[in-house]
N, C-alpha and C. Protein backbone atom coordinates (compact mmCIF):
# COMPACT_ATOMS: atom_id res chain seq x y z
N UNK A 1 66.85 -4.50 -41.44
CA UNK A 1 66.65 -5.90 -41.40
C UNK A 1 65.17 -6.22 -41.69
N UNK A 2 65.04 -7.37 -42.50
CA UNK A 2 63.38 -7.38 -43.16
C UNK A 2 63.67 -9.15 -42.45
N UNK A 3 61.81 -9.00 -41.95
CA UNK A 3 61.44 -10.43 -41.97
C UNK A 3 60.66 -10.91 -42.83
N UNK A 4 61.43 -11.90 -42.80
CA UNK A 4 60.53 -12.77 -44.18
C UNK A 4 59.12 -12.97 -44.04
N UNK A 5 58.61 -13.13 -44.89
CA UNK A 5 56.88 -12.98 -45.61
C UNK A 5 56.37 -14.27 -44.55
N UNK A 6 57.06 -14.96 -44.65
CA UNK A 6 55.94 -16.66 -44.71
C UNK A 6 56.06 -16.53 -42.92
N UNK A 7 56.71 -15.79 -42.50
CA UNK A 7 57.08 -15.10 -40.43
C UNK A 7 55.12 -14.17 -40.50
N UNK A 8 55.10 -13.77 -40.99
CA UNK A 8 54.01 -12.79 -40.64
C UNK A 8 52.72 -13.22 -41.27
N UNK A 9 52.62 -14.54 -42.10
CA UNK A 9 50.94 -14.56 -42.52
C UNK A 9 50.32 -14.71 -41.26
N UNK A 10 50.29 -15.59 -40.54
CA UNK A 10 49.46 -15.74 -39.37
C UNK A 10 49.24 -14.49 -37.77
N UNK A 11 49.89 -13.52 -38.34
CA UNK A 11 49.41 -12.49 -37.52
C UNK A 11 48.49 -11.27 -37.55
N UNK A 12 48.62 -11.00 -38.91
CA UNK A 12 47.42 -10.63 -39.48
C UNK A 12 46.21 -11.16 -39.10
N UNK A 13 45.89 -12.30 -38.98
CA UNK A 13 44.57 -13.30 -39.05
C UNK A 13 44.34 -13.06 -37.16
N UNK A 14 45.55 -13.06 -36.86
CA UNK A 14 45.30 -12.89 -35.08
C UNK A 14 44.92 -11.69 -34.68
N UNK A 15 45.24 -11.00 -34.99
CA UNK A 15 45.25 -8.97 -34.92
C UNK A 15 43.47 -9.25 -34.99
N UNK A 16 42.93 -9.36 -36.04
CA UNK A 16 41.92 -9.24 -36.67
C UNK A 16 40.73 -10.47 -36.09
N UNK A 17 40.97 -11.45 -35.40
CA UNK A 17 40.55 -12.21 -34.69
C UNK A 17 40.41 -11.62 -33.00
N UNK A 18 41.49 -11.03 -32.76
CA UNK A 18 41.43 -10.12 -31.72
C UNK A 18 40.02 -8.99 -31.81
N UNK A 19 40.55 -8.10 -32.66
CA UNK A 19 40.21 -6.91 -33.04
C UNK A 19 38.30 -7.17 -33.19
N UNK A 20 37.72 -8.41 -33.78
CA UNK A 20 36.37 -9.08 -33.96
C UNK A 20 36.00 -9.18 -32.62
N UNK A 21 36.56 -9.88 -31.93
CA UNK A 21 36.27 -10.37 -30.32
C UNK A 21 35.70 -9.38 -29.61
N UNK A 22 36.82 -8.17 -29.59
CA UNK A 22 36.18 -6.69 -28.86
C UNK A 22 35.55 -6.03 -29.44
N UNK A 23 35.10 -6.39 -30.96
CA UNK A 23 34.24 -5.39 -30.74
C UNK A 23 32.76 -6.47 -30.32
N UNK A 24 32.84 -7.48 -30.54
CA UNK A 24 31.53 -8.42 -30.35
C UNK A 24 31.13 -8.56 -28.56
N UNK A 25 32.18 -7.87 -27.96
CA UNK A 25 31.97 -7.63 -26.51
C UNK A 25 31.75 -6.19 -26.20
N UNK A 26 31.85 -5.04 -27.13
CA UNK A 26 31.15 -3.98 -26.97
C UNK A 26 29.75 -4.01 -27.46
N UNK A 27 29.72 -4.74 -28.19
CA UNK A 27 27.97 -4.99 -28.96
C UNK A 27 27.30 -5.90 -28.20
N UNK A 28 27.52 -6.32 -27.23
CA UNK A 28 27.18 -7.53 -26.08
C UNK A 28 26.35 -6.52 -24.86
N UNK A 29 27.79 -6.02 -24.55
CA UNK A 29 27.87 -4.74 -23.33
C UNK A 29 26.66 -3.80 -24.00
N UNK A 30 26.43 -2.83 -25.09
CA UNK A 30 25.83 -2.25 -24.98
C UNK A 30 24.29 -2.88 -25.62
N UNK A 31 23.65 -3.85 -25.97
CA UNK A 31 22.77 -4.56 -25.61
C UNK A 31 22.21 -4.67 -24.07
N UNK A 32 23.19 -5.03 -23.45
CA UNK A 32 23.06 -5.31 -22.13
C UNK A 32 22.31 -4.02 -21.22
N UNK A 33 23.28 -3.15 -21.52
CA UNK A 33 22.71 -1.59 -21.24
C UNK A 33 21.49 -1.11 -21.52
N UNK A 34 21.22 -1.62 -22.75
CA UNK A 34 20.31 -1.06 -23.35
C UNK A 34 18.36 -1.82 -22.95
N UNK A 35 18.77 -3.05 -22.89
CA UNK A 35 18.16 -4.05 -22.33
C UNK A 35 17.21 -3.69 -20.42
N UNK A 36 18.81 -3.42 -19.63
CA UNK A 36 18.73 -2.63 -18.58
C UNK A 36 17.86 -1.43 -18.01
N UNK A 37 18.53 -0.75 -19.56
CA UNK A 37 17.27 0.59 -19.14
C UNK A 37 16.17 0.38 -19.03
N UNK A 38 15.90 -0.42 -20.25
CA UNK A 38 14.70 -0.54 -20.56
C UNK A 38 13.54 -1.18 -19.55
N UNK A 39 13.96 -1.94 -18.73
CA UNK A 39 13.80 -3.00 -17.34
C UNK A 39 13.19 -1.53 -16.42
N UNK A 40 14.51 -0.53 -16.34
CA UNK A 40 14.48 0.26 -15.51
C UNK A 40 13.22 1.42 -15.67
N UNK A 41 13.23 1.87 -17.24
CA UNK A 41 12.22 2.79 -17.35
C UNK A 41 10.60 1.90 -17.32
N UNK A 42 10.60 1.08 -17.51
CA UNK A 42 9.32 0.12 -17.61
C UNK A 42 8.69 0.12 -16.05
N UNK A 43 9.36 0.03 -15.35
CA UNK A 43 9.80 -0.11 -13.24
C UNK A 43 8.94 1.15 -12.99
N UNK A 44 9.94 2.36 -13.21
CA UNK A 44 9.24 3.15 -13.21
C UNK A 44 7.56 4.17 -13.86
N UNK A 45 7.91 3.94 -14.83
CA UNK A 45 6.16 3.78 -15.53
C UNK A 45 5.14 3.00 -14.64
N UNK A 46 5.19 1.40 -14.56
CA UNK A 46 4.44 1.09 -13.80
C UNK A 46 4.18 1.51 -12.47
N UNK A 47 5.14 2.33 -11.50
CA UNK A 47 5.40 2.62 -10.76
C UNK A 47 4.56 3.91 -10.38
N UNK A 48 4.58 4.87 -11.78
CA UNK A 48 4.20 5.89 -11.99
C UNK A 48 2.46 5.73 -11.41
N UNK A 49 2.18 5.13 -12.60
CA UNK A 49 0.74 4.52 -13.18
C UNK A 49 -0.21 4.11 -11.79
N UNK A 50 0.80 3.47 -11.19
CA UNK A 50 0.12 3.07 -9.71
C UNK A 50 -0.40 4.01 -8.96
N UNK A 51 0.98 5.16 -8.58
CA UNK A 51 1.01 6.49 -7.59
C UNK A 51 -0.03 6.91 -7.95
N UNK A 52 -0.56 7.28 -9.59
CA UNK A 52 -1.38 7.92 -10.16
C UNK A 52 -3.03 7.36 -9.77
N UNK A 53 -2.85 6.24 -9.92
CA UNK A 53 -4.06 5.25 -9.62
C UNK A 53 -4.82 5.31 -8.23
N UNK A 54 -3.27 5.44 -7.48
CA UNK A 54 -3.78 5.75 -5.70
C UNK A 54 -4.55 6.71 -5.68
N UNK A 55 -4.17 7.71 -6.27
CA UNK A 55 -4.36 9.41 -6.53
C UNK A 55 -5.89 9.61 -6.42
N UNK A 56 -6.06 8.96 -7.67
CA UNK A 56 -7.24 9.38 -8.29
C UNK A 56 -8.62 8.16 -7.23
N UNK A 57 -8.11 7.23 -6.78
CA UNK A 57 -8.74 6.51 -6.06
C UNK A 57 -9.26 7.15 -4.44
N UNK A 58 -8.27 7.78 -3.81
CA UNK A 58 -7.88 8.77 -3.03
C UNK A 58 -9.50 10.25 -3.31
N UNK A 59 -9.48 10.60 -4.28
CA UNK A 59 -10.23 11.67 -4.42
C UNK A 59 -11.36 11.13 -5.36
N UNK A 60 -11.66 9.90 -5.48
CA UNK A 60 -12.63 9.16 -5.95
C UNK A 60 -13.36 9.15 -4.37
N UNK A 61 -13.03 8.46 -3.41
CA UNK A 61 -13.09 8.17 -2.19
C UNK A 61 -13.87 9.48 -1.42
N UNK A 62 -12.79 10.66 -1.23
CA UNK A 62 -13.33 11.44 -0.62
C UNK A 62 -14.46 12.27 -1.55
N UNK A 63 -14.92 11.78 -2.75
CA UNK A 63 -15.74 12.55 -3.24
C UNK A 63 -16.93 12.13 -3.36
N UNK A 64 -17.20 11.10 -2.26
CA UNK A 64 -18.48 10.10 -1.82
C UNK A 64 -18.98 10.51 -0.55
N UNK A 65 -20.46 10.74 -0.96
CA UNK A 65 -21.31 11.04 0.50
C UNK A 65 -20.96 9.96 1.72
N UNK A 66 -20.95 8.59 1.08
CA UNK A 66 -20.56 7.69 1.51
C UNK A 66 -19.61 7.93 2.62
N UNK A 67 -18.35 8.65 2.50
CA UNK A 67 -16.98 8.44 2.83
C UNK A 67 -17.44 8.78 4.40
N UNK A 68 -17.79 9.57 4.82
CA UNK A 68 -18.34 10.49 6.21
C UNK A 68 -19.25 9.23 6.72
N UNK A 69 -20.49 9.01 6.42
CA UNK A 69 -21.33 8.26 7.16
C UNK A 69 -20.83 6.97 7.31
N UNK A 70 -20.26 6.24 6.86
CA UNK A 70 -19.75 4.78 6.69
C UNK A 70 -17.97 4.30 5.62
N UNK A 71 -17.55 4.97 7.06
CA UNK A 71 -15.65 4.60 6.00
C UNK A 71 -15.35 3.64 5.72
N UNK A 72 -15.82 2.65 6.34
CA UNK A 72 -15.26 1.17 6.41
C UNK A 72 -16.04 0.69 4.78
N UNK A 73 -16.94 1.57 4.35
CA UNK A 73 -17.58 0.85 3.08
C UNK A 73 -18.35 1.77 2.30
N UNK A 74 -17.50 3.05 2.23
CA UNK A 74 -17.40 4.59 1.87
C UNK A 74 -17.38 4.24 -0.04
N UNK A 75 -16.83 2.77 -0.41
CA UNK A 75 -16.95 3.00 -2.23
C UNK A 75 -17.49 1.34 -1.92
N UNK A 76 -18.73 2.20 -2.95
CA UNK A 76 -19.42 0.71 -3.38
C UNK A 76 -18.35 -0.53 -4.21
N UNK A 77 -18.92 -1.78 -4.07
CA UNK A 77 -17.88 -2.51 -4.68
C UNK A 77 -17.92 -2.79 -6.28
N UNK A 78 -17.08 -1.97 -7.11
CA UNK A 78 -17.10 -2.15 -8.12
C UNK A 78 -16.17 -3.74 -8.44
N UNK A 79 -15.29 -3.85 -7.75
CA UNK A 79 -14.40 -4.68 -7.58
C UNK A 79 -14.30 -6.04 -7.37
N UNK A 80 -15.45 -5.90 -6.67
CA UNK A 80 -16.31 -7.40 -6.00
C UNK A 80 -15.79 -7.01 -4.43
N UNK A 81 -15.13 -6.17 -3.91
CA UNK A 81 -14.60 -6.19 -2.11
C UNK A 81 -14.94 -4.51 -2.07
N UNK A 82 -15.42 -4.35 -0.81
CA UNK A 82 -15.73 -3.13 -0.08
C UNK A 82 -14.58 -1.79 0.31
N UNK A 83 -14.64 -1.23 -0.44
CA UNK A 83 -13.77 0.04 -0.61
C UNK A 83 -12.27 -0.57 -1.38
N UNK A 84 -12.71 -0.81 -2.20
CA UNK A 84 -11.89 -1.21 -3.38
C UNK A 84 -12.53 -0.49 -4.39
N UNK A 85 -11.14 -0.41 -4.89
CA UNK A 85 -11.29 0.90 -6.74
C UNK A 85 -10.48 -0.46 -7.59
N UNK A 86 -11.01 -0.18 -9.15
CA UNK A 86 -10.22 -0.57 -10.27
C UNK A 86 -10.20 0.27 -11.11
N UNK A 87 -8.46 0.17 -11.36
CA UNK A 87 -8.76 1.38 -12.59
C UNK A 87 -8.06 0.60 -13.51
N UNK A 88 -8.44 0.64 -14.63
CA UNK A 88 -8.19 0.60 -16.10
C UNK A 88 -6.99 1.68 -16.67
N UNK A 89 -6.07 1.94 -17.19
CA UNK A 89 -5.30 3.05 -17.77
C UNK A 89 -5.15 2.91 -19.10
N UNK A 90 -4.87 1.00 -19.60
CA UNK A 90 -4.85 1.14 -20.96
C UNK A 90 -6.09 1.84 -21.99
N UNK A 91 -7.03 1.43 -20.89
CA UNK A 91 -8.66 1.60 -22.06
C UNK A 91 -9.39 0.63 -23.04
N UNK A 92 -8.46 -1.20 -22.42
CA UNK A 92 -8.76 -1.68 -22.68
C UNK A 92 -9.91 -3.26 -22.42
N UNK A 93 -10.42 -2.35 -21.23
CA UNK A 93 -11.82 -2.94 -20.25
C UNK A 93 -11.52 -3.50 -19.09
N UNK A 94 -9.90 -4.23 -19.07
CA UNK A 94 -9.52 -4.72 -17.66
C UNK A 94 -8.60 -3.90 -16.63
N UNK A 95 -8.94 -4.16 -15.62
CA UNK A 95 -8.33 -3.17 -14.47
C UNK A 95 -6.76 -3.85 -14.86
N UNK A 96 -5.98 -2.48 -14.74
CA UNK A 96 -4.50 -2.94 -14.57
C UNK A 96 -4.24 -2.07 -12.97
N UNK A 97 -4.94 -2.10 -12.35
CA UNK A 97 -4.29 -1.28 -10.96
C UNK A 97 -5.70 -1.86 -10.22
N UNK A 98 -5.53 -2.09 -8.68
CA UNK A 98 -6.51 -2.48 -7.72
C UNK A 98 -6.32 -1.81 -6.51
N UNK A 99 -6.83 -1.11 -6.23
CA UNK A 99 -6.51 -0.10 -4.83
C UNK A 99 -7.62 -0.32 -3.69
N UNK A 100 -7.21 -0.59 -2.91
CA UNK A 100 -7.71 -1.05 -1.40
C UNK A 100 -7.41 0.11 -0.44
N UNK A 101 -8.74 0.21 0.41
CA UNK A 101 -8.28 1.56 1.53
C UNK A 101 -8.19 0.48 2.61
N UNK A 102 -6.97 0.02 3.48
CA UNK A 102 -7.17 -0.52 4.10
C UNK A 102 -5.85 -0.04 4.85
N UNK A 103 -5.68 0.07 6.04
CA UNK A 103 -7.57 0.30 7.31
C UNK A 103 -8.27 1.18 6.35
N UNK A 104 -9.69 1.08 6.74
CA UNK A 104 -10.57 2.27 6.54
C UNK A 104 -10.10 3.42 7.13
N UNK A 105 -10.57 4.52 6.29
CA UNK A 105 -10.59 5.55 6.41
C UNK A 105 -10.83 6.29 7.95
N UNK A 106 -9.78 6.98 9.08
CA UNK A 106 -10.67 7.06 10.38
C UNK A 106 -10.02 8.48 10.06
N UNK A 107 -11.20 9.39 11.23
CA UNK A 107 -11.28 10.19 11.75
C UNK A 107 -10.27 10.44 13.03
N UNK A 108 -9.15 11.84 12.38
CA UNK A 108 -8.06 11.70 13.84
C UNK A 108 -8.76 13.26 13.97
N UNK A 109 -9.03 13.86 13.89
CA UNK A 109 -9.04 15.27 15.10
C UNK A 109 -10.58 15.53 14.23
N UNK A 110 -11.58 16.13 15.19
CA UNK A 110 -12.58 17.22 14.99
C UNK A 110 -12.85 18.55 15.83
N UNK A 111 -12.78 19.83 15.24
CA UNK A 111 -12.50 20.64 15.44
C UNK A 111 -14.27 21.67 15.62
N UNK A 112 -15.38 21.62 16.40
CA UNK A 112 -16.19 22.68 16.26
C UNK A 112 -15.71 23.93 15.37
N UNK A 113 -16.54 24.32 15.07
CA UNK A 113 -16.16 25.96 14.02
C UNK A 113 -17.03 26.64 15.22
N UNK A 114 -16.63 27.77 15.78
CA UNK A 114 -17.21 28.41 16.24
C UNK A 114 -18.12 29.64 15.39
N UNK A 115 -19.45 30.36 15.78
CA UNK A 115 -20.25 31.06 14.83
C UNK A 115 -19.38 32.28 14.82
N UNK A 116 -18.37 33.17 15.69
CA UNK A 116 -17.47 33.95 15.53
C UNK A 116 -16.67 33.48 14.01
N UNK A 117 -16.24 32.41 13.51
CA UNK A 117 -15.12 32.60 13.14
C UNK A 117 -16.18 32.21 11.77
N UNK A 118 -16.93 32.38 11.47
CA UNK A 118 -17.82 32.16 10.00
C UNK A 118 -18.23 33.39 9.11
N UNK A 119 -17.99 33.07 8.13
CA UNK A 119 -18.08 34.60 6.72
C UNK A 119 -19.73 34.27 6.19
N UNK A 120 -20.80 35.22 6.92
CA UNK A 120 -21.84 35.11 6.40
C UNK A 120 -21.86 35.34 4.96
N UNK A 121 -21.25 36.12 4.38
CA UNK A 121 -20.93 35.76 3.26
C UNK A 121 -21.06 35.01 1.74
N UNK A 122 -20.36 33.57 2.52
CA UNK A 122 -20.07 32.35 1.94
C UNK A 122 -21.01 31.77 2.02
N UNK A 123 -21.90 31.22 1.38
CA UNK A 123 -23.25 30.31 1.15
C UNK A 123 -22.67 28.99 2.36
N UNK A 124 -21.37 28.11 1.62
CA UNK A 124 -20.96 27.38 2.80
C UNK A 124 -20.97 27.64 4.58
N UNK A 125 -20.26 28.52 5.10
CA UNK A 125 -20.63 28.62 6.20
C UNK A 125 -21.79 29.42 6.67
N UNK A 126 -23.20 30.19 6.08
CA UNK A 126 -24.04 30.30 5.84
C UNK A 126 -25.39 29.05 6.54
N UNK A 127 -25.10 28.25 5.98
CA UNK A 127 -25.61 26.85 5.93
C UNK A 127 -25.13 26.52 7.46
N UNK A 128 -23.64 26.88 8.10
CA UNK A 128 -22.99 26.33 9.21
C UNK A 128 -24.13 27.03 10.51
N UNK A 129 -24.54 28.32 10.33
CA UNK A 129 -25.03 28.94 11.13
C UNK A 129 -26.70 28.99 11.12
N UNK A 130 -27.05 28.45 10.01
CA UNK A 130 -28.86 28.65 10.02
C UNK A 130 -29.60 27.31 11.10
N UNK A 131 -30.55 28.02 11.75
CA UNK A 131 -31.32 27.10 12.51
C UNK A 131 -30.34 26.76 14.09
N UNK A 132 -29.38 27.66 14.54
CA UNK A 132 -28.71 27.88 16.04
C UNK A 132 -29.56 28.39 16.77
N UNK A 133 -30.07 27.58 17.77
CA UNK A 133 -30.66 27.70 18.94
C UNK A 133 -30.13 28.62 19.68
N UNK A 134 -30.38 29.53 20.49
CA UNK A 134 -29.88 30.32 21.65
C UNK A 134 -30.67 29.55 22.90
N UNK A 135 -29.59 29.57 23.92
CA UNK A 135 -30.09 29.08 25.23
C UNK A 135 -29.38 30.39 26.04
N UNK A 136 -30.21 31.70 25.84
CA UNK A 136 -29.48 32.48 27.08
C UNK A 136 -29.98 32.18 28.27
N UNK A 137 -29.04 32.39 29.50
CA UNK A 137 -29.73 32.36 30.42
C UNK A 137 -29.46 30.79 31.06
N UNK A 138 -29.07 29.87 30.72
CA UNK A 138 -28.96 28.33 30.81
C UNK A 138 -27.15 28.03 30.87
N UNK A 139 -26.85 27.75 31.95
CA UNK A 139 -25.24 27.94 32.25
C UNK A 139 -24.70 26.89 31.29
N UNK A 140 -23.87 27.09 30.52
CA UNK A 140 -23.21 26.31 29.36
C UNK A 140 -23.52 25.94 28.63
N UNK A 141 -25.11 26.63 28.42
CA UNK A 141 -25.99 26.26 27.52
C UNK A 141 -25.33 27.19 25.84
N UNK A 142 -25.04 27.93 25.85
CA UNK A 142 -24.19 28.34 24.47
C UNK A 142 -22.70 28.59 24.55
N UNK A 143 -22.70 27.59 23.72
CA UNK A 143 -21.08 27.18 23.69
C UNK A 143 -20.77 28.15 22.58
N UNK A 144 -20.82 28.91 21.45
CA UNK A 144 -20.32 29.61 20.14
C UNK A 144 -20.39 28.78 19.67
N UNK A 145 -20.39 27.27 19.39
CA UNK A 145 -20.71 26.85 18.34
C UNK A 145 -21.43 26.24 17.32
N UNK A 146 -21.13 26.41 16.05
CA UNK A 146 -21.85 26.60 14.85
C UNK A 146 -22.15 25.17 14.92
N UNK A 147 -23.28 24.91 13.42
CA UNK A 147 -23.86 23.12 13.19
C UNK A 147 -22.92 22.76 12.60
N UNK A 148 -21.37 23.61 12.08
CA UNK A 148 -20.52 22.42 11.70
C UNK A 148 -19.19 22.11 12.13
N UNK A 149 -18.40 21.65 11.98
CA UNK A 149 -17.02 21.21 12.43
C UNK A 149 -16.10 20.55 11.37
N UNK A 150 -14.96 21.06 11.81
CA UNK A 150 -13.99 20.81 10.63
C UNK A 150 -12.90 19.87 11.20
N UNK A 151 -13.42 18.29 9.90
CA UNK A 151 -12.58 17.55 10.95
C UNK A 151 -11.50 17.12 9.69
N UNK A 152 -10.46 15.98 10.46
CA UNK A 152 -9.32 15.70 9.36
C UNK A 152 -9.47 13.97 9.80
N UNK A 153 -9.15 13.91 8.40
CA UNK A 153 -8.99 12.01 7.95
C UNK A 153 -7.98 11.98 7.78
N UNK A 154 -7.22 10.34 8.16
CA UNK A 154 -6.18 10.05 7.19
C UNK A 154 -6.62 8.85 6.70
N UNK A 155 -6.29 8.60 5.33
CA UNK A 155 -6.59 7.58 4.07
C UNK A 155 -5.53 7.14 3.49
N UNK A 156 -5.65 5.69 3.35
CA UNK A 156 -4.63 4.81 3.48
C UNK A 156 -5.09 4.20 1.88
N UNK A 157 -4.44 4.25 0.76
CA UNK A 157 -4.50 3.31 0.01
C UNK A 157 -3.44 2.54 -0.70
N UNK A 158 -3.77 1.49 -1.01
CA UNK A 158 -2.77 0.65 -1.42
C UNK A 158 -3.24 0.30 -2.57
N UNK A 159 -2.25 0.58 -4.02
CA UNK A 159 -2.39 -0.14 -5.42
C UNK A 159 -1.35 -0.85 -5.46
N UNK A 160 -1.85 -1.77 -6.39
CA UNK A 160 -1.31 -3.37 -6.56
C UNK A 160 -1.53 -3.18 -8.49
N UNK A 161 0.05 -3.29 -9.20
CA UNK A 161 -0.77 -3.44 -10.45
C UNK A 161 -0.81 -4.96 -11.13
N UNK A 162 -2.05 -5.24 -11.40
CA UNK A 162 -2.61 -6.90 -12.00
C UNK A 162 -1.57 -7.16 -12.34
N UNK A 163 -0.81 -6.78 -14.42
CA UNK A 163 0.23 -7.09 -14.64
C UNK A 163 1.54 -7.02 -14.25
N UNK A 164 2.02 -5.62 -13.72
CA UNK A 164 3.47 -5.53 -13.06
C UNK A 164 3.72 -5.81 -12.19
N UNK A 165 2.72 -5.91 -11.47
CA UNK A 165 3.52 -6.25 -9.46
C UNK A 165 3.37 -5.03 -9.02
N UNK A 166 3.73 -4.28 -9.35
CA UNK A 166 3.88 -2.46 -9.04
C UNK A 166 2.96 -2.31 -7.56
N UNK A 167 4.05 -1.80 -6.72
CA UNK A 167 3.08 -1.70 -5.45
C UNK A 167 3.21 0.24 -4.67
N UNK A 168 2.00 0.41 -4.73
CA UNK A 168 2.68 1.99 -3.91
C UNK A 168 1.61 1.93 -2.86
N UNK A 169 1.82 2.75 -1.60
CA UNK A 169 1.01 2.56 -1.02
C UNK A 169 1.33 4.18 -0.58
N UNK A 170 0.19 4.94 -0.13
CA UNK A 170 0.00 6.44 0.16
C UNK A 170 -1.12 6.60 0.88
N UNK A 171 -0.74 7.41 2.11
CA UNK A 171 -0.89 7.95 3.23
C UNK A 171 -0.93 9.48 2.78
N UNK A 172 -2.89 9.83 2.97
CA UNK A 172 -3.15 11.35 3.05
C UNK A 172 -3.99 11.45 4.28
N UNK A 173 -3.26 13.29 4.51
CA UNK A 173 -4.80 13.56 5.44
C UNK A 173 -5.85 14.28 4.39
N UNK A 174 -7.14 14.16 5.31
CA UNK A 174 -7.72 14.99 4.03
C UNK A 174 -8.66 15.56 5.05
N UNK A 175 -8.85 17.08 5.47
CA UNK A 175 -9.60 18.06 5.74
C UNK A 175 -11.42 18.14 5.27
N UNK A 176 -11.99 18.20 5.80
CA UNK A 176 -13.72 17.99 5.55
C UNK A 176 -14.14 18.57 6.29
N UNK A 177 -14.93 19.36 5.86
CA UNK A 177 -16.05 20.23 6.83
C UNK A 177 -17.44 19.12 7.23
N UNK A 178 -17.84 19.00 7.99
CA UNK A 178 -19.04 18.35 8.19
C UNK A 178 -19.89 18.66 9.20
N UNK A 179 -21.49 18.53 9.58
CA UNK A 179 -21.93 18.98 10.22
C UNK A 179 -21.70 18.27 11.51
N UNK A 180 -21.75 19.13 13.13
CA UNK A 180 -21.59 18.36 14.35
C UNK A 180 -22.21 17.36 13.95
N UNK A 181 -23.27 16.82 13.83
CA UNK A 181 -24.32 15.75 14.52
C UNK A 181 -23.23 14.90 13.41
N UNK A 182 -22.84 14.76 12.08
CA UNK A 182 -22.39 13.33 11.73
C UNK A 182 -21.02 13.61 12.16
N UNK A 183 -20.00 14.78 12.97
CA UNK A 183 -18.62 14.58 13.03
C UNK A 183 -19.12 13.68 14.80
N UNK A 184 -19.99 13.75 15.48
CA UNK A 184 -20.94 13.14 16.71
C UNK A 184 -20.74 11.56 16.23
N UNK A 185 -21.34 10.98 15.26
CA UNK A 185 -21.81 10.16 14.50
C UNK A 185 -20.21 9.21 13.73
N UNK A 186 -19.32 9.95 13.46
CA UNK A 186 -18.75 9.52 12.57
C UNK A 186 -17.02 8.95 13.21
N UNK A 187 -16.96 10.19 14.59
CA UNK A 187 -15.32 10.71 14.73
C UNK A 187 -15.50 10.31 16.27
């Protein structure tokens, strides 16, 4: 049994009206996706860029005479505010990251080094032991220990990036040898 011709022009045109639709909703959908990622990997980059920023702000910080005698204002202000970093990543003169140590930097444990436990040796603890007084003879007058002490920080910074928003904030300790009189002075 055959159906007649003039039964079937208009289904063709529907099939194919169909058939347009889905695919213009798979080309929608994967736009969308694609769009998405892109949101997503951008998130993370900036994200990255920040951690990185803390990082290097972090060991900018502890690599200041500054940091020991005065934490609260341990990096000069490049920034215009007191222990504030800017870093630049593009290389194109403006800070895209702003990192703040806030709280300042404190002192949680200091530890004397005793002159037993030092490697004459080492030029560093070398330095720990020159110019020790002896008080024999004077009750508690020599304690074993050396002119320095090994104390630990924890450092708090927070980056903020200008353009993304991007926020990380990281919590280190950081280990320092220093002499008694400024761990006296400092801790």
């Amino acid at each position: 049994m055959r159906i007649p011709l003039h039964k079937q022009r208009g289904a063709t045109l529907l099939v194919t009206l169909v058939m347009l639709v889905m695919l213009m909703l798979f080309a929608i959908s994967s736009v969308n996706t694609a769009s998405t990622n892109l949101k997503v990997v951008g998130n993370l980059q900036a994200k990255s860029e920040a951690l990185d920023a803390a990082q290097e702000s972090i060991e900018t910080l502890i690599s200041t005479p500054q940091f020991i005698a005065s934490p609260a204002d341990a990096v000069l202000a490049p920034c215009g505010t007191p222990n504030t970093l800017c870093t630049d990543v593009t290389g194109d003169g403006t800070p895209d990251y702003t990192t703040t140590f806030d709280p300042a930097p404190t002192c949680v444990t200091v530890r004397p080094i005793k002159n037993a436990e030092l490697n004459f040796s080492n030029m560093e603890d070398l330095g720990c032991s020159a110019g020790q007084q002896q008080n024999f003879g004077v009750a508690g007058a020599v304690s074993g220990d050396s002119l320095c002490s090994n104390t630990v920080w924890e450092v708090t910074a927070r980056t903020v990036g200008v353009g993304s928003g991007a926020t990380v904030t990281v919590t280190q300790g950081v280990g320092v040898r220093i002499s008694t009189d400024d761990a006296g002075a400092s801790c």
